[in-house]
C-alpha atoms as a PDB file:
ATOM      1  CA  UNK A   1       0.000   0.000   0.000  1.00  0.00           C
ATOM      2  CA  UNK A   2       2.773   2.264   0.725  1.00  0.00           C
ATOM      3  CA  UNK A   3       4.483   1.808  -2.967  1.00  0.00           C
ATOM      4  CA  UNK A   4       1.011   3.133  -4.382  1.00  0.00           C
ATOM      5  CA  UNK A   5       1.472   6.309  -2.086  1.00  0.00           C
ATOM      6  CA  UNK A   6       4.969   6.243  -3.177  1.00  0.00           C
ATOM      7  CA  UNK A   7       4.237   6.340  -6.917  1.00  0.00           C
ATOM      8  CA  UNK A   8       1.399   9.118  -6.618  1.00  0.00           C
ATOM      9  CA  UNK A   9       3.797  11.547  -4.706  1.00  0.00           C
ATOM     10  CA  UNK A  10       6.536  10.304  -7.568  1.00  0.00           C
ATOM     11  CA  UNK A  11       3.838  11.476  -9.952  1.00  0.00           C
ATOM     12  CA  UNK A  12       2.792  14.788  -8.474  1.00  0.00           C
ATOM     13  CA  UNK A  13       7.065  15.812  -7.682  1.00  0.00           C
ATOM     14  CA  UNK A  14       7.120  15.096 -11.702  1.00  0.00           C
ATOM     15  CA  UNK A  15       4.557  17.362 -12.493  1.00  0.00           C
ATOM     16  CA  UNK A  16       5.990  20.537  -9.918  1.00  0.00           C
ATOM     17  CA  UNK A  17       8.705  20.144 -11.728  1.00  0.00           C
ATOM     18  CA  UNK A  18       7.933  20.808 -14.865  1.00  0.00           C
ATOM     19  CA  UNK A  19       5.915  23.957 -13.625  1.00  0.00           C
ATOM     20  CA  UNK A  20       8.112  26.886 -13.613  1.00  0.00           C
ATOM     21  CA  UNK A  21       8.308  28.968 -10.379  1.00  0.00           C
ATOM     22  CA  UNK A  22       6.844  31.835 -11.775  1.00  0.00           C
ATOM     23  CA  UNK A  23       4.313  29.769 -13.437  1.00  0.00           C
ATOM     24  CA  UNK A  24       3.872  27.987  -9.962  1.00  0.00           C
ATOM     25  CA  UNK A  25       3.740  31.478  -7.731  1.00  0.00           C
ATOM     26  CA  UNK A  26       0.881  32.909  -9.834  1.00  0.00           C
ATOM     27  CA  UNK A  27      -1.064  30.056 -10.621  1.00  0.00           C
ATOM     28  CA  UNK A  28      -4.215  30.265  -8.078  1.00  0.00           C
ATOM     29  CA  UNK A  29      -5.511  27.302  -6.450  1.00  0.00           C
ATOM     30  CA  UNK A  30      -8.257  25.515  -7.536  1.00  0.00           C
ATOM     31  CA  UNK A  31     -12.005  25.564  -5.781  1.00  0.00           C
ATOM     32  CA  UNK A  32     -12.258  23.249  -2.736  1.00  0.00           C
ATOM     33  CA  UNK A  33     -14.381  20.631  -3.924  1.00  0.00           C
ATOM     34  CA  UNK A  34     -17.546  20.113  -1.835  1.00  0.00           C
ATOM     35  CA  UNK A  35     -19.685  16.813  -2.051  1.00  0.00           C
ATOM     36  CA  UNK A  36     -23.263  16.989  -2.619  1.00  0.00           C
ATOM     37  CA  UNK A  37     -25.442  15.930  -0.500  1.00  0.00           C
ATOM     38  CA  UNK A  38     -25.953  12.328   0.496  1.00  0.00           C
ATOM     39  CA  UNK A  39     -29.192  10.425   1.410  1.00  0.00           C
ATOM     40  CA  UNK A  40     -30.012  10.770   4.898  1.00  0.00           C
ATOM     41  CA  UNK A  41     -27.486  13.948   5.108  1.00  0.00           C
ATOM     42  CA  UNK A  42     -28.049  17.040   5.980  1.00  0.00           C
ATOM     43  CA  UNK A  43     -27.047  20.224   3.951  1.00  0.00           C
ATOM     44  CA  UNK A  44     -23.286  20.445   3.041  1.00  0.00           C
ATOM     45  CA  UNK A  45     -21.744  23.876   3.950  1.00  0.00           C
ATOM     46  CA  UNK A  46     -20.080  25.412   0.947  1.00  0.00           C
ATOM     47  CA  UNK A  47     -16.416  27.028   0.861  1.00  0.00           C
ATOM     48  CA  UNK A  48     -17.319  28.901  -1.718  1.00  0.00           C
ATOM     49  CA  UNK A  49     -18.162  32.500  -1.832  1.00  0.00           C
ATOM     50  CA  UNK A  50     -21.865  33.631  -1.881  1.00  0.00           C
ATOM     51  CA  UNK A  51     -23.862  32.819  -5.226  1.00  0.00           C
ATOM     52  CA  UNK A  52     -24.330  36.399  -5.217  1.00  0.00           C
ATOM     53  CA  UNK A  53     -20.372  37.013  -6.562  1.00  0.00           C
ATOM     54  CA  UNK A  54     -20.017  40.172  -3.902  1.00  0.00           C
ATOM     55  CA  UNK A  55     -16.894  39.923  -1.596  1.00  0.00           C
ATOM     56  CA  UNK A  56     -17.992  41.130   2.046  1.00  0.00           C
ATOM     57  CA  UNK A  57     -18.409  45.216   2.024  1.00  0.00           C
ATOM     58  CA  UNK A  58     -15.802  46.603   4.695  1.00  0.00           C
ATOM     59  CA  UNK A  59     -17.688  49.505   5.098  1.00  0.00           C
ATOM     60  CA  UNK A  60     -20.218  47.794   7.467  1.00  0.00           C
ATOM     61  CA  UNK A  61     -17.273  46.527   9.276  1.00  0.00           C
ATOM     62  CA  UNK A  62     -16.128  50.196  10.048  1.00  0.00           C
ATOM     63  CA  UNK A  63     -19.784  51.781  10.441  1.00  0.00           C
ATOM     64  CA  UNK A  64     -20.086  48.917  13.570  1.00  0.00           C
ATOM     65  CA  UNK A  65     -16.478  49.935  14.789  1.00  0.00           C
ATOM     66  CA  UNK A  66     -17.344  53.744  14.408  1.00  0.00           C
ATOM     67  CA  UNK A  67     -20.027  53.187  16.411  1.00  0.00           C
ATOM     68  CA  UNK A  68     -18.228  51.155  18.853  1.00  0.00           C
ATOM     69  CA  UNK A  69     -15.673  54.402  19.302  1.00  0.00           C
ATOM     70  CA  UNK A  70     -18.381  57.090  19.030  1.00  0.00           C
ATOM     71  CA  UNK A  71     -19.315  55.881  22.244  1.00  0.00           C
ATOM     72  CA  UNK A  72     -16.549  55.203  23.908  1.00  0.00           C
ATOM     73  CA  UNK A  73     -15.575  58.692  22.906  1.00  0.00           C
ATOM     74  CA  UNK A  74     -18.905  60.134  24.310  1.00  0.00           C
ATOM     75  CA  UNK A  75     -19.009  58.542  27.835  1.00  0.00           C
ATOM     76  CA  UNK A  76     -16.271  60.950  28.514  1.00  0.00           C
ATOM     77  CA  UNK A  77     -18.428  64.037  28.202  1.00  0.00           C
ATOM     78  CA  UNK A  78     -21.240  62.076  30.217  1.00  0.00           C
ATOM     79  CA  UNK A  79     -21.893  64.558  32.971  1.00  0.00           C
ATOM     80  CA  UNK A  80     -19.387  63.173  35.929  1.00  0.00           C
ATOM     81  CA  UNK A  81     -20.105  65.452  38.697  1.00  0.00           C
ATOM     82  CA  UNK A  82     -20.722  63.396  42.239  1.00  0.00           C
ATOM     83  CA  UNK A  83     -24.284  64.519  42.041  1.00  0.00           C
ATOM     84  CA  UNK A  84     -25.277  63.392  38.411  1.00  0.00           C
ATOM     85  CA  UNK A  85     -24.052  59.701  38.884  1.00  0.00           C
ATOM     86  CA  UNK A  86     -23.716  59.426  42.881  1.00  0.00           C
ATOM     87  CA  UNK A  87     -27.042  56.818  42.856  1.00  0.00           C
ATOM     88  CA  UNK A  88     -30.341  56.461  41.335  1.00  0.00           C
ATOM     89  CA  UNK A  89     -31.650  56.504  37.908  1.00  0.00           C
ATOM     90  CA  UNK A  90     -28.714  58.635  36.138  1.00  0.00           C
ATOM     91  CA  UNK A  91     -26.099  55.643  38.024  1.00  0.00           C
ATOM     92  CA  UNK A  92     -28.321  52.782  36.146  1.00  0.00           C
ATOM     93  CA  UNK A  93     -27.858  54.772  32.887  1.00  0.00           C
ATOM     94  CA  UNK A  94     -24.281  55.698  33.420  1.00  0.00           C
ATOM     95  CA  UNK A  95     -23.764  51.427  33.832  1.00  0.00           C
ATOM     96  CA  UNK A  96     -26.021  50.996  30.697  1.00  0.00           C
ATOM     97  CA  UNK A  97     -23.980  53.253  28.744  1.00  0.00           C
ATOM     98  CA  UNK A  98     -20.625  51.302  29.879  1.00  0.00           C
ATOM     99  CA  UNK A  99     -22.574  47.903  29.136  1.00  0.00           C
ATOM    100  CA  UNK A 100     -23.448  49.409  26.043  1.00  0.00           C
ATOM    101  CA  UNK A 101     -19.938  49.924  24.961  1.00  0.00           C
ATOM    102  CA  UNK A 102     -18.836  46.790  25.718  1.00  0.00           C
ATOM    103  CA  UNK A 103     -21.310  45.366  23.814  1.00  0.00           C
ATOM    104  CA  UNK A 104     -20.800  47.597  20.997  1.00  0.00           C
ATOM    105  CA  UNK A 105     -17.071  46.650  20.822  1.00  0.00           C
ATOM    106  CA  UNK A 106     -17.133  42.760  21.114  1.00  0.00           C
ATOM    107  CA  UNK A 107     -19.887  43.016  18.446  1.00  0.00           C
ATOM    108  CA  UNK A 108     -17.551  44.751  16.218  1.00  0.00           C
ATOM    109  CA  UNK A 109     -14.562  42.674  17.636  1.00  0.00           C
ATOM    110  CA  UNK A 110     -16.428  39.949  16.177  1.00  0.00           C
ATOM    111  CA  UNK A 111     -17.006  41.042  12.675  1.00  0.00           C
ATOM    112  CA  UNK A 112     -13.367  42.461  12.584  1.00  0.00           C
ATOM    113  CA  UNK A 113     -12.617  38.856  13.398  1.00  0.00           C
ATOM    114  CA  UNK A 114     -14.689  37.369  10.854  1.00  0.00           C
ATOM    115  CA  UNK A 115     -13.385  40.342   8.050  1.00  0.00           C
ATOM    116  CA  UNK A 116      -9.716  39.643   8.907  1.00  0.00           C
ATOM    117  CA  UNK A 117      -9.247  43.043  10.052  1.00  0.00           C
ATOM    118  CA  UNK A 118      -6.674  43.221  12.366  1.00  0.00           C
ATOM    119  CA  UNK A 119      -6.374  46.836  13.004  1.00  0.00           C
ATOM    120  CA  UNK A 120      -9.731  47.052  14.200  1.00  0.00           C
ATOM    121  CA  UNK A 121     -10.203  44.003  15.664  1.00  0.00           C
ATOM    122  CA  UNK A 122      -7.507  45.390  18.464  1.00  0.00           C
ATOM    123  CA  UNK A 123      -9.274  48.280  18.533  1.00  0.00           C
ATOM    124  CA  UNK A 124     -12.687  46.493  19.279  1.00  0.00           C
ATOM    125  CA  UNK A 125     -11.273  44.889  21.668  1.00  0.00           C
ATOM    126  CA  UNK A 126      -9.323  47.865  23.179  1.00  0.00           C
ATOM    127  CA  UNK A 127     -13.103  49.441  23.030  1.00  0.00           C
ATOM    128  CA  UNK A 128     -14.403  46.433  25.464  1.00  0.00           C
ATOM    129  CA  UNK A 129     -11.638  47.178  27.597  1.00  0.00           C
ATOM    130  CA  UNK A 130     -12.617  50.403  28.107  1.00  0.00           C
ATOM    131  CA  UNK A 131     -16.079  49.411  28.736  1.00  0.00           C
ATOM    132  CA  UNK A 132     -15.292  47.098  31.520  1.00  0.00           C
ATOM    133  CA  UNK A 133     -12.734  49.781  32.589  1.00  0.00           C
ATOM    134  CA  UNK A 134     -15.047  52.780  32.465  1.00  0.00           C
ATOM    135  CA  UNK A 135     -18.261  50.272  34.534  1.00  0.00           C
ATOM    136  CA  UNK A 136     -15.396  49.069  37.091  1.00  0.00           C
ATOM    137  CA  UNK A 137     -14.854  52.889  38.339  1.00  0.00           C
ATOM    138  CA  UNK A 138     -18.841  53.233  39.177  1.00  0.00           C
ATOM    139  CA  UNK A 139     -19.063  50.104  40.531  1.00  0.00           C
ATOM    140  CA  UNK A 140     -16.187  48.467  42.064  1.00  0.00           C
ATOM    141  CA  UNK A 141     -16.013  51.723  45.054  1.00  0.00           C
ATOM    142  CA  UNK A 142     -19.655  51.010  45.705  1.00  0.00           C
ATOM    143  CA  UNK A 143     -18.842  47.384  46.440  1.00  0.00           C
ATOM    144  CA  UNK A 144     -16.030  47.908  49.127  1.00  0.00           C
ATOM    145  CA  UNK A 145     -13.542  46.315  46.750  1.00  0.00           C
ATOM    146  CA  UNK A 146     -11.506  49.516  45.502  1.00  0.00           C
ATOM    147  CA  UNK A 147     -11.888  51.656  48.447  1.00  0.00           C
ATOM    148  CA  UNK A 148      -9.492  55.331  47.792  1.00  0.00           C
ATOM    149  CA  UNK A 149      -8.159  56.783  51.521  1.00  0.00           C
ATOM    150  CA  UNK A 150     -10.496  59.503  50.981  1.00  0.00           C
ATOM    151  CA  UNK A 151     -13.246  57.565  50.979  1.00  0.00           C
ATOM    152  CA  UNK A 152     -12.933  55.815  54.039  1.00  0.00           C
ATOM    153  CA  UNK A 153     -14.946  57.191  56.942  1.00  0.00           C
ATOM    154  CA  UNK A 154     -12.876  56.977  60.766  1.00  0.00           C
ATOM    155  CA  UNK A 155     -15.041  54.802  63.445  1.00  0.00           C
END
C-alpha cells in the first residue's frame, strides 16, 4: 500500500517540476471541492463565496467599529459630577452606557474577526476594555472592593 502512495507523490514531484516557479507562484488554487449531499445527510456547507459574486463590504465593518468608538468617545463628556451619577436613575444609565460599549465593541470585535481586520479588531477589543474599565470605576467603590483613603470614613 505504501508503494502506491509512493508512486502518486513520484507522480505529483514530476509534475511541480515541470511547472516553472513563476508559473507555480501565480497560478491560483483551484475551488475546494464540496460533495453533494448524500441520502439521509443534511445540507453540506459550501467554501465557496456567496452565489451572489459580492466579496464582504468593509464599510459595514467600520460603520459597527465607528459606532463602537463614538461611544466610547462620548461617555467621557457624560456629565461626571458626584451629584449626576452618585445613585439612582442617572447611576443605572451611566452602567447601561458602559454595558453598552462593551457590547458595541465585542460586536464589532467579532465582525473584525470574521473580516480579517486586524487593526480594528484590536481596537474592538481595546473598546471592550474600556467598557469594563469605564463600569469598574462606578461600581467596584460602591462594592467595598476599591476603596481610595479619601473615601474611608474613621469609626
Amino acid at each position: 500500500m505504501s508503494s502506491d502512495w509512493d508512486k502518486e507523490l513520484a507522480k505529483i514531484d514530476k509534475q511541480l517540476a515541470s511547472i516553472s516557479d513563476e508559473e507555480l507562484m501565480n497560478a491560483s488554487a483551484p475551488a475546494p471541492v464540496v460533495p453533494g449531499p448524500q441520502k439521509g445527510a443534511g445540507r453540506v456547507p459550501s467554501a465557496s463565496p456567496p452565489a451572489s459574486g459580492k466579496a464582504p463590504r468593509k464599510w459595514v465593518l467600520y460603520a459597527r467599529l465607528g459606532l463602537a468608538l463614538a461611544l466610547a468617545v462620548g461617555i467621557l463628556f457624560w456629565p461626571h459630577a458626584e451629584y449626576s451619577i452618585a445613585c439612582g436613575v442617572n447611576l443605572f444609565l451611566y452602567l447601561g452606557a458602559s454595558v453598552l460599549i462593551t457590547g458595541t465593541g465585542m460586536w464589532s470585535a467579532i465582525w473584525s474577526w470574521r473580516h480579517r481586520a486586524a487593526g480594528a479588531h484590536i481596537l474592538s477589543l481595546a473598546i471592550m476594555m474600556w467598557g469594563l474599565v469605564v463600569g469598574a470605576a462606578e461600581v467596584l467603590p460602591r462594592t467595598g472592593y476599591a476603596r481610595t483613603p479619601g473615601d474611608v470614613t474613621p469609626t
